[in-house]
PDB file of N, CA and C in Angstrom:
ATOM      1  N   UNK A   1      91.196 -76.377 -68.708  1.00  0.00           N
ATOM      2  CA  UNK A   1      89.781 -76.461 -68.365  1.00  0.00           C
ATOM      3  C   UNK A   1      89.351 -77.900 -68.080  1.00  0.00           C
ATOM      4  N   UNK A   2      90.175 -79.069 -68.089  1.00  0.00           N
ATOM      5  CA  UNK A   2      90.044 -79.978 -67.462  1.00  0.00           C
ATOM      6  C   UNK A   2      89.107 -79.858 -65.923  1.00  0.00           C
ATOM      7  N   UNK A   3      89.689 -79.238 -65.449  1.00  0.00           N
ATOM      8  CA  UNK A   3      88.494 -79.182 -63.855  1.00  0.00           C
ATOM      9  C   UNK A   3      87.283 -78.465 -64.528  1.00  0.00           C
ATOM     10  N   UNK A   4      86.810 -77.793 -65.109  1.00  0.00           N
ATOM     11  CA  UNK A   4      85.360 -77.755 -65.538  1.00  0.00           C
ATOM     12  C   UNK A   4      84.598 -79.238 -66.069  1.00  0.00           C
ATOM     13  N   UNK A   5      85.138 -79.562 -66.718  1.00  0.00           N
ATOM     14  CA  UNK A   5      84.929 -80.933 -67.476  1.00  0.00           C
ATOM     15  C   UNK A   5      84.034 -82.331 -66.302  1.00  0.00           C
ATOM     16  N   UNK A   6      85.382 -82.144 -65.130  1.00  0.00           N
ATOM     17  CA  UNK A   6      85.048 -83.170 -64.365  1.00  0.00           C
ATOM     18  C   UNK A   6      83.679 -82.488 -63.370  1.00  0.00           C
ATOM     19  N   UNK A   7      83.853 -80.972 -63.173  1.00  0.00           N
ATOM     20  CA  UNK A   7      83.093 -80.861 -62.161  1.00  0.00           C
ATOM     21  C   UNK A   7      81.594 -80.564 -62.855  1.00  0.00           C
ATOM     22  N   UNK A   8      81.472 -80.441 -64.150  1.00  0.00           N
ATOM     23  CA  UNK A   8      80.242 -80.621 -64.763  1.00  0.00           C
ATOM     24  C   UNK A   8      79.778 -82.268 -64.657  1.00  0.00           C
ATOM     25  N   UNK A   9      80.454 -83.178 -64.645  1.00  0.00           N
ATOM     26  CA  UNK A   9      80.274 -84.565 -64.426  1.00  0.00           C
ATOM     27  C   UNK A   9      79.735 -84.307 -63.019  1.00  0.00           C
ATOM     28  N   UNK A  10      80.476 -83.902 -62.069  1.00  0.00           N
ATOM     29  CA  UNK A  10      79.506 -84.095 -60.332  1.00  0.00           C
ATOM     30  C   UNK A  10      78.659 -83.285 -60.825  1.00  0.00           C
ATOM     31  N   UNK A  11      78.572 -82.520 -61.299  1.00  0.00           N
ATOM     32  CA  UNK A  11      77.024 -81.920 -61.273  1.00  0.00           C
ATOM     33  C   UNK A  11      75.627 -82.560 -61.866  1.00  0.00           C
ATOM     34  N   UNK A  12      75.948 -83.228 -62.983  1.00  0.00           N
ATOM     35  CA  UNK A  12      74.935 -84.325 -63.674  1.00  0.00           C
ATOM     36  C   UNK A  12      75.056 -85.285 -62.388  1.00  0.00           C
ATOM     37  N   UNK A  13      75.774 -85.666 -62.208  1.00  0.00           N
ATOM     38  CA  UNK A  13      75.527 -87.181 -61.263  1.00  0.00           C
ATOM     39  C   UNK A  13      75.196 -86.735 -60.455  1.00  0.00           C
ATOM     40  N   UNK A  14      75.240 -85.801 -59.445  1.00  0.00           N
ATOM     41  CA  UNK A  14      74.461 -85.479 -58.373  1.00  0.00           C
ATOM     42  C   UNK A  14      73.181 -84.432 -58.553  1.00  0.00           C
ATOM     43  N   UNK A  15      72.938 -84.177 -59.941  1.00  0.00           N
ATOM     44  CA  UNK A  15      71.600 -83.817 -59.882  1.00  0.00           C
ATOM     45  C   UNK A  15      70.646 -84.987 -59.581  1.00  0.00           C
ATOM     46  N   UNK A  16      71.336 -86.257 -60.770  1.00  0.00           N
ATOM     47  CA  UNK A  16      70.433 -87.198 -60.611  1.00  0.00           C
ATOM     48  C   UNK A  16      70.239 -87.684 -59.058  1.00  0.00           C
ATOM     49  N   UNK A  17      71.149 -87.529 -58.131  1.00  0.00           N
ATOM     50  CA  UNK A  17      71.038 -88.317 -56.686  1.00  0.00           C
ATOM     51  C   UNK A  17      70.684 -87.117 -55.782  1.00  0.00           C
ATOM     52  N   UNK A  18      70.366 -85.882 -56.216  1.00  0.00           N
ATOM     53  CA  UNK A  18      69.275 -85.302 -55.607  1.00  0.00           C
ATOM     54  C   UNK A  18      67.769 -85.046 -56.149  1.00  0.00           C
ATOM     55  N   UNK A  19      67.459 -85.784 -57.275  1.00  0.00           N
ATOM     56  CA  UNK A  19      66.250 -85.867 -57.338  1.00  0.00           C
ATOM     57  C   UNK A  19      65.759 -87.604 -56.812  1.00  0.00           C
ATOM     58  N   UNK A  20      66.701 -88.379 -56.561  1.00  0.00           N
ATOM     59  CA  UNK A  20      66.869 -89.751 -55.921  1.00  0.00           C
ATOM     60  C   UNK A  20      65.809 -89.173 -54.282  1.00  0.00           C
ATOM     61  N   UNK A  21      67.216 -88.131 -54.002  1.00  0.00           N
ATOM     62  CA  UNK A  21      66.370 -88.176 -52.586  1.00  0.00           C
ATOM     63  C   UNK A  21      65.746 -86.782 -52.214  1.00  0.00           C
ATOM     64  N   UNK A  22      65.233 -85.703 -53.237  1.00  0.00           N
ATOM     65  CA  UNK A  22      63.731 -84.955 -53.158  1.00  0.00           C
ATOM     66  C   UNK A  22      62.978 -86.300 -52.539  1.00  0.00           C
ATOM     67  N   UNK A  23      62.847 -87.111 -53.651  1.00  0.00           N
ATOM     68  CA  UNK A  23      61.552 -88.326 -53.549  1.00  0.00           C
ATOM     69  C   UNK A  23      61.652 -89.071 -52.620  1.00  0.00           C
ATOM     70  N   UNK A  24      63.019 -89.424 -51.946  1.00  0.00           N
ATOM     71  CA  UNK A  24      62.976 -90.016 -50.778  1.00  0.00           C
ATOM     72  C   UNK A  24      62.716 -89.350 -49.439  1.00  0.00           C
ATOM     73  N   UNK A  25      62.748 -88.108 -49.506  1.00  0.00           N
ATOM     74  CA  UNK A  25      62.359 -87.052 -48.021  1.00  0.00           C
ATOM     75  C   UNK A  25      60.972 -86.842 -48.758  1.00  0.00           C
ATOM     76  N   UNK A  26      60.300 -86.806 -49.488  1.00  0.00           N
ATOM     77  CA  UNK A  26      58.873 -86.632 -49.150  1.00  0.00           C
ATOM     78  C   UNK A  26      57.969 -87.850 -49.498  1.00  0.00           C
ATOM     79  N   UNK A  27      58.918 -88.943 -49.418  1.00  0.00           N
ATOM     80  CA  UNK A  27      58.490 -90.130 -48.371  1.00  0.00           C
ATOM     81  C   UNK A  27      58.068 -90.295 -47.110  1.00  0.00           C
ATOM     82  N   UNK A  28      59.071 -89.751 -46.612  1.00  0.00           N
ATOM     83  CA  UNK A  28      59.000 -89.490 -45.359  1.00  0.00           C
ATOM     84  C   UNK A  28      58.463 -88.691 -44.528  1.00  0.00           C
ATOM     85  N   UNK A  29      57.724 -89.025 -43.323  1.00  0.00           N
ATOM     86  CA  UNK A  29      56.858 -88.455 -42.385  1.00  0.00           C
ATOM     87  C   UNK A  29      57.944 -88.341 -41.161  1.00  0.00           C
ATOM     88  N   UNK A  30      57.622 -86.879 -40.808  1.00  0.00           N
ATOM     89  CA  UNK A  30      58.552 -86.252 -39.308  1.00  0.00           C
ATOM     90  C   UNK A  30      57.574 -85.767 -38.448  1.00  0.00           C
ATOM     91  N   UNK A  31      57.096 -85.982 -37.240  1.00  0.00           N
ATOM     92  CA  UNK A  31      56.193 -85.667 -36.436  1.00  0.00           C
ATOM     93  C   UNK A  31      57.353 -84.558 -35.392  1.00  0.00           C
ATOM     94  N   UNK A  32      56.697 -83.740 -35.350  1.00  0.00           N
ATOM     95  CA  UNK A  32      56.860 -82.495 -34.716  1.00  0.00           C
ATOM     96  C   UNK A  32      55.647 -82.465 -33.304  1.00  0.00           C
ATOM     97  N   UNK A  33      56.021 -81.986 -31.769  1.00  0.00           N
ATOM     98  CA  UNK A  33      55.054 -82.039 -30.976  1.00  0.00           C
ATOM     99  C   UNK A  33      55.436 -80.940 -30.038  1.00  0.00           C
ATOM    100  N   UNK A  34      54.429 -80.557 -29.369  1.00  0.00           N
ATOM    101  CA  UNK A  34      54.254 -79.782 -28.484  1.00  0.00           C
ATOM    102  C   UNK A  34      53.697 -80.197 -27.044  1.00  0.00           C
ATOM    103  N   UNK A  35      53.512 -79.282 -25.922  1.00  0.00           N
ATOM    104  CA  UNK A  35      53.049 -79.463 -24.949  1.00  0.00           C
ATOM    105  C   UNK A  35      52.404 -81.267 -24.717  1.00  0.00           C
ATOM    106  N   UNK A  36      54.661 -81.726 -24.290  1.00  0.00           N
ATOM    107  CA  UNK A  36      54.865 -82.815 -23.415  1.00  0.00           C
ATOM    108  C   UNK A  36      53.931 -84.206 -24.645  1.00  0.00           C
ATOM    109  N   UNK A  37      53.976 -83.672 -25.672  1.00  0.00           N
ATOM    110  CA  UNK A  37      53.775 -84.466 -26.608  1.00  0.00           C
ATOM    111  C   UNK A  37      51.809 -84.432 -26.937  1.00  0.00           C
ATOM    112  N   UNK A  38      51.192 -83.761 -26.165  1.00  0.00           N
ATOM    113  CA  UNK A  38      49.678 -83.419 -26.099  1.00  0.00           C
ATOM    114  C   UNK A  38      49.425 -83.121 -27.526  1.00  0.00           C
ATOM    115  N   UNK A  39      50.052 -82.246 -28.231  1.00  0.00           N
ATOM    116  CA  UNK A  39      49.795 -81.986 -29.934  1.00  0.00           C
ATOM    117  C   UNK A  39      50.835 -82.500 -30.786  1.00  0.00           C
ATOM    118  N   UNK A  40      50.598 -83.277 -31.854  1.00  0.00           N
ATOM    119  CA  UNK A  40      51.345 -83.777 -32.944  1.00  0.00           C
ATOM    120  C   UNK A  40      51.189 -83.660 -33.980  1.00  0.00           C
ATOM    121  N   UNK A  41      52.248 -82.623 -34.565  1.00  0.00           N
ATOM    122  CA  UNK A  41      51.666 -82.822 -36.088  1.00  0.00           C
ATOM    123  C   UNK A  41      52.817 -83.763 -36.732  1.00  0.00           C
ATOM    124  N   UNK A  42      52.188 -84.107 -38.128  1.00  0.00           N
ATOM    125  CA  UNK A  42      53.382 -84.960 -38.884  1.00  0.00           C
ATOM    126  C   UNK A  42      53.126 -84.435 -40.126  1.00  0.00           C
ATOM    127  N   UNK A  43      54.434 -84.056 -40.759  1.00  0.00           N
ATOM    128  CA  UNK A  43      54.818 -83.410 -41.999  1.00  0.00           C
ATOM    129  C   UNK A  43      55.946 -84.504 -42.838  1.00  0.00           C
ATOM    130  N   UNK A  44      55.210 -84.267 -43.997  1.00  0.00           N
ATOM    131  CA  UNK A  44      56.036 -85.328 -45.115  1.00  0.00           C
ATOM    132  C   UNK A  44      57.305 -84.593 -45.254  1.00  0.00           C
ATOM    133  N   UNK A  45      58.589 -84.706 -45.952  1.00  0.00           N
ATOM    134  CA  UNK A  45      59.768 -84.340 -46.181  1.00  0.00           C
ATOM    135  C   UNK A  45      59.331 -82.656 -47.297  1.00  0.00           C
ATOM    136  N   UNK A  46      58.150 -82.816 -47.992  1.00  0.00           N
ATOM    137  CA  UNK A  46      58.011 -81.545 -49.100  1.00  0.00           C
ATOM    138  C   UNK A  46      57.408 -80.323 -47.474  1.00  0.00           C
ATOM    139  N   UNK A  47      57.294 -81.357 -46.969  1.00  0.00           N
ATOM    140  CA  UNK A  47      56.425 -79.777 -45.224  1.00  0.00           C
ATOM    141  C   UNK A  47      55.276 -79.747 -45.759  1.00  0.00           C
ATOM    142  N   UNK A  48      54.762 -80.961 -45.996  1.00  0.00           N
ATOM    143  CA  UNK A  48      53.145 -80.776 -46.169  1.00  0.00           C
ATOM    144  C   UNK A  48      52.391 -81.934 -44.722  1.00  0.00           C
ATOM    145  N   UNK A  49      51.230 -81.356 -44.105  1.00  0.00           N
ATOM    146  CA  UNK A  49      50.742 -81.584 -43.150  1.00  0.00           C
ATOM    147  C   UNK A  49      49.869 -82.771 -43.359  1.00  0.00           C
ATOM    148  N   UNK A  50      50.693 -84.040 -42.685  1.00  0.00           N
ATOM    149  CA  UNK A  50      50.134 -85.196 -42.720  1.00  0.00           C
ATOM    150  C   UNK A  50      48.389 -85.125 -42.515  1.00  0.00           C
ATOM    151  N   UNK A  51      49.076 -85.302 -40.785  1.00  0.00           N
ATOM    152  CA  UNK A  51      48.209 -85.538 -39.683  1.00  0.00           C
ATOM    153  C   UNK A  51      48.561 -84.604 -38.372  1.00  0.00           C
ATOM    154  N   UNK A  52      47.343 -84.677 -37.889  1.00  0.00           N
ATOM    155  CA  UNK A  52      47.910 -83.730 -36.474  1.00  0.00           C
ATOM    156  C   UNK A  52      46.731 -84.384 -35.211  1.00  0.00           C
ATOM    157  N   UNK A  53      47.561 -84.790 -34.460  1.00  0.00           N
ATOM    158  CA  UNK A  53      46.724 -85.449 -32.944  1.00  0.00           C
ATOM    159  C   UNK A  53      46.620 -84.082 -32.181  1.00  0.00           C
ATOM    160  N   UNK A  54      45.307 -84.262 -31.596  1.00  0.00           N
ATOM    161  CA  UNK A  54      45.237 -83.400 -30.246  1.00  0.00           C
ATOM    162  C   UNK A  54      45.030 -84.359 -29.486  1.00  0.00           C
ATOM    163  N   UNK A  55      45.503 -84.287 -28.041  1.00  0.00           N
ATOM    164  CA  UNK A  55      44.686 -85.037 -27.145  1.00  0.00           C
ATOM    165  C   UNK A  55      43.346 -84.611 -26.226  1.00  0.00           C
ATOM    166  N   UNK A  56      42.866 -85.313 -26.387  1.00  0.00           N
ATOM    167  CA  UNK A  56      41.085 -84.612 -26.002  1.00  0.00           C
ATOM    168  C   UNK A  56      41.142 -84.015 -24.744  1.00  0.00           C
ATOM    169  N   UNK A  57      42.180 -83.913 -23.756  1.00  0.00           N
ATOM    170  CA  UNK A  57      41.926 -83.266 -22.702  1.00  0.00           C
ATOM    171  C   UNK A  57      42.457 -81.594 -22.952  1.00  0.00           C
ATOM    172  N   UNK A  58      42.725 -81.507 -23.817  1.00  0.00           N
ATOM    173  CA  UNK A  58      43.411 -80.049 -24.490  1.00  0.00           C
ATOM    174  C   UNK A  58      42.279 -78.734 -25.104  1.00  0.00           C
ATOM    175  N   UNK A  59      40.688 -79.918 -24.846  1.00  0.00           N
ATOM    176  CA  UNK A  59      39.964 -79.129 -25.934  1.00  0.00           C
ATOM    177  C   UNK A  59      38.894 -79.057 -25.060  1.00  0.00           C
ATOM    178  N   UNK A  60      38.821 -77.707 -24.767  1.00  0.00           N
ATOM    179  CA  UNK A  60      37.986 -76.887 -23.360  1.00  0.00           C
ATOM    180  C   UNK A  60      37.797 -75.612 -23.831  1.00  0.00           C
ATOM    181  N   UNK A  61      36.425 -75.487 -23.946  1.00  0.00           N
ATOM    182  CA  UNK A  61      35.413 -74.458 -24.269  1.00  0.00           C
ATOM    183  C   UNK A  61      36.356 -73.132 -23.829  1.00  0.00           C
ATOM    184  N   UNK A  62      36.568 -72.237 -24.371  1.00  0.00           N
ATOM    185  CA  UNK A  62      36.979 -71.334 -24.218  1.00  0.00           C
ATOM    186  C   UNK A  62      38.863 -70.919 -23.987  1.00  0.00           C
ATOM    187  N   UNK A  63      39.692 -71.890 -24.241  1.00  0.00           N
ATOM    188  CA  UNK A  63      40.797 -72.255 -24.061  1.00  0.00           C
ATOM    189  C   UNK A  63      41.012 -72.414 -25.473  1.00  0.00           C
ATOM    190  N   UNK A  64      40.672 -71.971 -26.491  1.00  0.00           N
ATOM    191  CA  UNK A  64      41.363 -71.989 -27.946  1.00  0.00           C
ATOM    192  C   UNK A  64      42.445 -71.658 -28.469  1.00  0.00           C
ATOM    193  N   UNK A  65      42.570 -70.553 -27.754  1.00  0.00           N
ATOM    194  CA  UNK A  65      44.091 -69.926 -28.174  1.00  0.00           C
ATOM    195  C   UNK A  65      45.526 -70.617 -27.654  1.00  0.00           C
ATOM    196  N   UNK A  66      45.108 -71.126 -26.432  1.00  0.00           N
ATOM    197  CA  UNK A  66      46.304 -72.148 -26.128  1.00  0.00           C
ATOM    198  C   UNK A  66      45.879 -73.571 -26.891  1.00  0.00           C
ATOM    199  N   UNK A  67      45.104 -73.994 -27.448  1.00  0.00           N
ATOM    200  CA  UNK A  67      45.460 -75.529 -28.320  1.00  0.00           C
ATOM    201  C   UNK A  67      45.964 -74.716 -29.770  1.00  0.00           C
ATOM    202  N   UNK A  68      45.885 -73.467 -30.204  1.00  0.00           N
ATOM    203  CA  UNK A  68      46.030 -72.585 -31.266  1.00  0.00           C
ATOM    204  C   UNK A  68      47.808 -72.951 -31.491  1.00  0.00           C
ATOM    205  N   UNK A  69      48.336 -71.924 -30.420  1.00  0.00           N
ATOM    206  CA  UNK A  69      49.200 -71.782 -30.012  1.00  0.00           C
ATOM    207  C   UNK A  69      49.859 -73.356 -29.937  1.00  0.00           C
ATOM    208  N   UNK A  70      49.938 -74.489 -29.650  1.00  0.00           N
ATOM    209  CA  UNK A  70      50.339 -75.841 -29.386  1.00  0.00           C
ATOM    210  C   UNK A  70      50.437 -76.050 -30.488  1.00  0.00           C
ATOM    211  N   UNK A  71      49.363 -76.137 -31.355  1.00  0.00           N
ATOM    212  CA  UNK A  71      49.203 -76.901 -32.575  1.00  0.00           C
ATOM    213  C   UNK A  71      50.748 -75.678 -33.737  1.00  0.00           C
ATOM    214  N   UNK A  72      50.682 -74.596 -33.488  1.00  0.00           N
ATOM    215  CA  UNK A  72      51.340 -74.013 -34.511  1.00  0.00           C
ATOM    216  C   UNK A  72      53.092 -74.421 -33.841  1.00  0.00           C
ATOM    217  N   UNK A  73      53.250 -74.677 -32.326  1.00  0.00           N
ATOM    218  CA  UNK A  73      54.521 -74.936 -32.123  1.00  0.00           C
ATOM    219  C   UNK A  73      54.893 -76.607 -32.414  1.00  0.00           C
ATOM    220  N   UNK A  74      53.840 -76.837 -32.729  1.00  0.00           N
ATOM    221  CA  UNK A  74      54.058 -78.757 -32.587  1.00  0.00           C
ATOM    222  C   UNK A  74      54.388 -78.499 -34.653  1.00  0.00           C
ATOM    223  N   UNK A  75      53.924 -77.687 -35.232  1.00  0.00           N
ATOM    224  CA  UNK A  75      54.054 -78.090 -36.917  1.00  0.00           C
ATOM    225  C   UNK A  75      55.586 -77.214 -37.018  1.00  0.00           C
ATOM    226  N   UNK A  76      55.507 -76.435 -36.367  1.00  0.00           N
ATOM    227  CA  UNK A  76      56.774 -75.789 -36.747  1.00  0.00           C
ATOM    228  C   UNK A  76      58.436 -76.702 -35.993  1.00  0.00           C
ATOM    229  N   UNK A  77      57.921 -77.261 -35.070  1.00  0.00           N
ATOM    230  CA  UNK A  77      58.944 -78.392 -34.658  1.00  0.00           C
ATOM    231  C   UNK A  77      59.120 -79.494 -35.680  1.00  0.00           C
ATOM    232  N   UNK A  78      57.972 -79.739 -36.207  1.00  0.00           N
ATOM    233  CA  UNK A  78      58.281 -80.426 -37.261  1.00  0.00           C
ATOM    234  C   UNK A  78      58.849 -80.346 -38.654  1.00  0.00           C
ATOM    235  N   UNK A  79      58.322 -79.060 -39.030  1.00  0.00           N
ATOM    236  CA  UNK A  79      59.413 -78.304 -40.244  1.00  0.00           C
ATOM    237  C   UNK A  79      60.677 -78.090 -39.454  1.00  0.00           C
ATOM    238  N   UNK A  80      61.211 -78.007 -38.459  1.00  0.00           N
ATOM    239  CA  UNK A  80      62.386 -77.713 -38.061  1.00  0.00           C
ATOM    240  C   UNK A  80      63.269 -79.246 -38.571  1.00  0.00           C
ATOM    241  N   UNK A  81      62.575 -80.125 -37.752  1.00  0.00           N
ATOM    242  CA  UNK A  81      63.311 -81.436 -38.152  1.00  0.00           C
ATOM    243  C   UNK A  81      62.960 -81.662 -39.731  1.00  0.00           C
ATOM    244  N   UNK A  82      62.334 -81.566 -40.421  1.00  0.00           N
ATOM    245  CA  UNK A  82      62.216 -81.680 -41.788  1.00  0.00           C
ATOM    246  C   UNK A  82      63.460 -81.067 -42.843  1.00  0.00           C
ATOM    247  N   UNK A  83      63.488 -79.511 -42.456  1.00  0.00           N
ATOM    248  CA  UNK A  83      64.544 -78.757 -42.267  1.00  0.00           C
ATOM    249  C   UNK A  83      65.900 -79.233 -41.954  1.00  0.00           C
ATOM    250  N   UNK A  84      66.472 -80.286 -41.206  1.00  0.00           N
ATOM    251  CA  UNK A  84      67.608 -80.525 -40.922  1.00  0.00           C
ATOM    252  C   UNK A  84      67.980 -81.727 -41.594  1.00  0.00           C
ATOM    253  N   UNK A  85      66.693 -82.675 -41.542  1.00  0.00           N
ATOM    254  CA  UNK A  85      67.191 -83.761 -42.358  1.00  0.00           C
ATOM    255  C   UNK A  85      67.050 -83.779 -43.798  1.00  0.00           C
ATOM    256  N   UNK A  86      66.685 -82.255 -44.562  1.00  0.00           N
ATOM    257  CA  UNK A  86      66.815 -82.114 -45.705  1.00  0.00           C
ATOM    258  C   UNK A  86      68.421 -81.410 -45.946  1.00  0.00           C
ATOM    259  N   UNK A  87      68.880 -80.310 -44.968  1.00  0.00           N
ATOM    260  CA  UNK A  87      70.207 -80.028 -45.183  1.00  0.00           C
ATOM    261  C   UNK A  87      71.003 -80.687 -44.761  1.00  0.00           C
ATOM    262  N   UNK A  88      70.830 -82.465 -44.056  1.00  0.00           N
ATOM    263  CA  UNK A  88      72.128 -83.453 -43.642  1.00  0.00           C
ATOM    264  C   UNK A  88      72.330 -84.133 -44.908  1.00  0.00           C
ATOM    265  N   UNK A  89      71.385 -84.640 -45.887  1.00  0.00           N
ATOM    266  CA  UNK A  89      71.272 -85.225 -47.037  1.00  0.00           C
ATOM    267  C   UNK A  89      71.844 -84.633 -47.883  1.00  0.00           C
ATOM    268  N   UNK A  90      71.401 -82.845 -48.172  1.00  0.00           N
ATOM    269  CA  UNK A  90      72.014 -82.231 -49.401  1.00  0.00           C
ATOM    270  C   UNK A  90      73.595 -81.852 -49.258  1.00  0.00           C
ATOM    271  N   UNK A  91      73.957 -82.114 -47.937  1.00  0.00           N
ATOM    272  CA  UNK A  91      75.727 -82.067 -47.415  1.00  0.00           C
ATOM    273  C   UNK A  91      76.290 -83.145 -47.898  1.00  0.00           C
ATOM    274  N   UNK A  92      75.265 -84.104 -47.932  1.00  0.00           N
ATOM    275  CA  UNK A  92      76.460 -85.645 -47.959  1.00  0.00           C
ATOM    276  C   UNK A  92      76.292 -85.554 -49.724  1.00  0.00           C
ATOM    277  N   UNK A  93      75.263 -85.251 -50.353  1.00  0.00           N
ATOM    278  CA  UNK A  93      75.724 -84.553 -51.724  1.00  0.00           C
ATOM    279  C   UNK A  93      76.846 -83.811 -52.324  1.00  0.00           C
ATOM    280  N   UNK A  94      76.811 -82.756 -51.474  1.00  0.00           N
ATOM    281  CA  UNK A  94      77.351 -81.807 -52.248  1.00  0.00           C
ATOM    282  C   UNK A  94      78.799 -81.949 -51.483  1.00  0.00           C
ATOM    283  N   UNK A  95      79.121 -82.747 -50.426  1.00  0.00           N
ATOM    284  CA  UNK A  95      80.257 -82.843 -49.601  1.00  0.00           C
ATOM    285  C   UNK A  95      81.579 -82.984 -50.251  1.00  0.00           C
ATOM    286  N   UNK A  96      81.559 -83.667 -51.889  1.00  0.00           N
ATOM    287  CA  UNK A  96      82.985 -83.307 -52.304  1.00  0.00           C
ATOM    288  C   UNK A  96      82.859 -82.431 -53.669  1.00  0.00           C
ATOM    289  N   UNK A  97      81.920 -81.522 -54.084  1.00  0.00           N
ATOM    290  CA  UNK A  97      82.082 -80.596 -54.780  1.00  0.00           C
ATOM    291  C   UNK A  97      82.575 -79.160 -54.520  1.00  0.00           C
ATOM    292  N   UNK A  98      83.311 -78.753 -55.280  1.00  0.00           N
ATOM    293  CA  UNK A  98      83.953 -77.575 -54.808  1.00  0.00           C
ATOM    294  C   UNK A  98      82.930 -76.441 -55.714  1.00  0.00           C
ATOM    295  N   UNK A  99      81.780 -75.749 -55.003  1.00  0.00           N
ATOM    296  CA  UNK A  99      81.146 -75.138 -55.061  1.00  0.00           C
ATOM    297  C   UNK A  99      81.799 -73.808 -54.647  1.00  0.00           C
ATOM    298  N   UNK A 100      81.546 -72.427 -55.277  1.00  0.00           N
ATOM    299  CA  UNK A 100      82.224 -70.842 -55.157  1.00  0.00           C
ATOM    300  C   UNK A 100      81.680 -70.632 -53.263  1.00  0.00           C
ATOM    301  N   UNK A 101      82.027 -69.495 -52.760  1.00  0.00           N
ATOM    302  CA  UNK A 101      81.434 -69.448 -51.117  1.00  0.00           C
ATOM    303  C   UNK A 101      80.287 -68.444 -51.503  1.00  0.00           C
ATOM    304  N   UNK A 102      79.165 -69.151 -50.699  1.00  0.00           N
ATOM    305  CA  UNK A 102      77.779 -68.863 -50.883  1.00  0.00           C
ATOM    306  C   UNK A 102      76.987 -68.869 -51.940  1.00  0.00           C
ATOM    307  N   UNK A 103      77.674 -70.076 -52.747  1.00  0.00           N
ATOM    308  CA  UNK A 103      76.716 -70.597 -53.889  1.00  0.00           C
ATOM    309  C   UNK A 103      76.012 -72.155 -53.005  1.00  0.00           C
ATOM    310  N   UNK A 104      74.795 -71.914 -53.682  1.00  0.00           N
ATOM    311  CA  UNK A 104      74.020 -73.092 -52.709  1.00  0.00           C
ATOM    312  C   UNK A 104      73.057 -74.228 -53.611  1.00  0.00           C
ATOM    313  N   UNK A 105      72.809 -75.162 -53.515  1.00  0.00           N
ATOM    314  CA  UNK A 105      72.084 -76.153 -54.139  1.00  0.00           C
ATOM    315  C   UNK A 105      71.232 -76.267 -53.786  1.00  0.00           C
ATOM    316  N   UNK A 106      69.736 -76.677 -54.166  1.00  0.00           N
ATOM    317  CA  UNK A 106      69.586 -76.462 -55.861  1.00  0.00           C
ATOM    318  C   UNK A 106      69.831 -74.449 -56.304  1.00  0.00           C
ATOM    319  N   UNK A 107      70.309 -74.939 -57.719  1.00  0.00           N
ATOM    320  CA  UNK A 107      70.779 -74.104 -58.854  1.00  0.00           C
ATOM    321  C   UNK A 107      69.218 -73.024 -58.615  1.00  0.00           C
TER     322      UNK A 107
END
């Protein structure tokens, strides 16, 4: 049971260096955009909604449903990238633990 021993050791040490970088991705702001960059939203690393630009030529009386529509593809581009640079980080974690197939981190 030597390999339990050690691989309970990667597991303490890389709990601690994924709560290192929880806090360092929701540091971080990812702007997500839509239509040719006209809507922007920006989402912190937790996918909480900074800020969001419209550009004023987008906002015409009766045309709501298309700035609707912009604004929900510009936040969801941005959880997409939020999304990836949270599973490139938790790879370079978990990259030399020998985890069972389709066990996933966090516990």
């Amino acid at each position: 049971m030597k390999n339990l021993g050690q691989i309970m050791k990667q597991v303490q040490g890389m709990q601690t260096r994924m709560a290192e970088m929880q806090e360092q991705l929701a540091a971080q702001e990812i702007t997500g955009t839509a239509g040719d960059g006209m809507v922007q939203a920006t989402l912190n690393g937790k996918n909480e909604l900074k800020r969001l630009k419209i550009d004023p030529s987008l906002i015409i009386p009766g045309e709501a449903d298309v700035l609707e529509d912009l604004i929900v593809v510009a936040v969801s581009d941005a959880r997409s990238k939020v999304d990836a640079i949270s599973e490139a980080e938790m790879s370079k974690l978990t990259g030399g633990l020998p985890l069972p197939p389709g066990m996933k981190l966090p516990f």
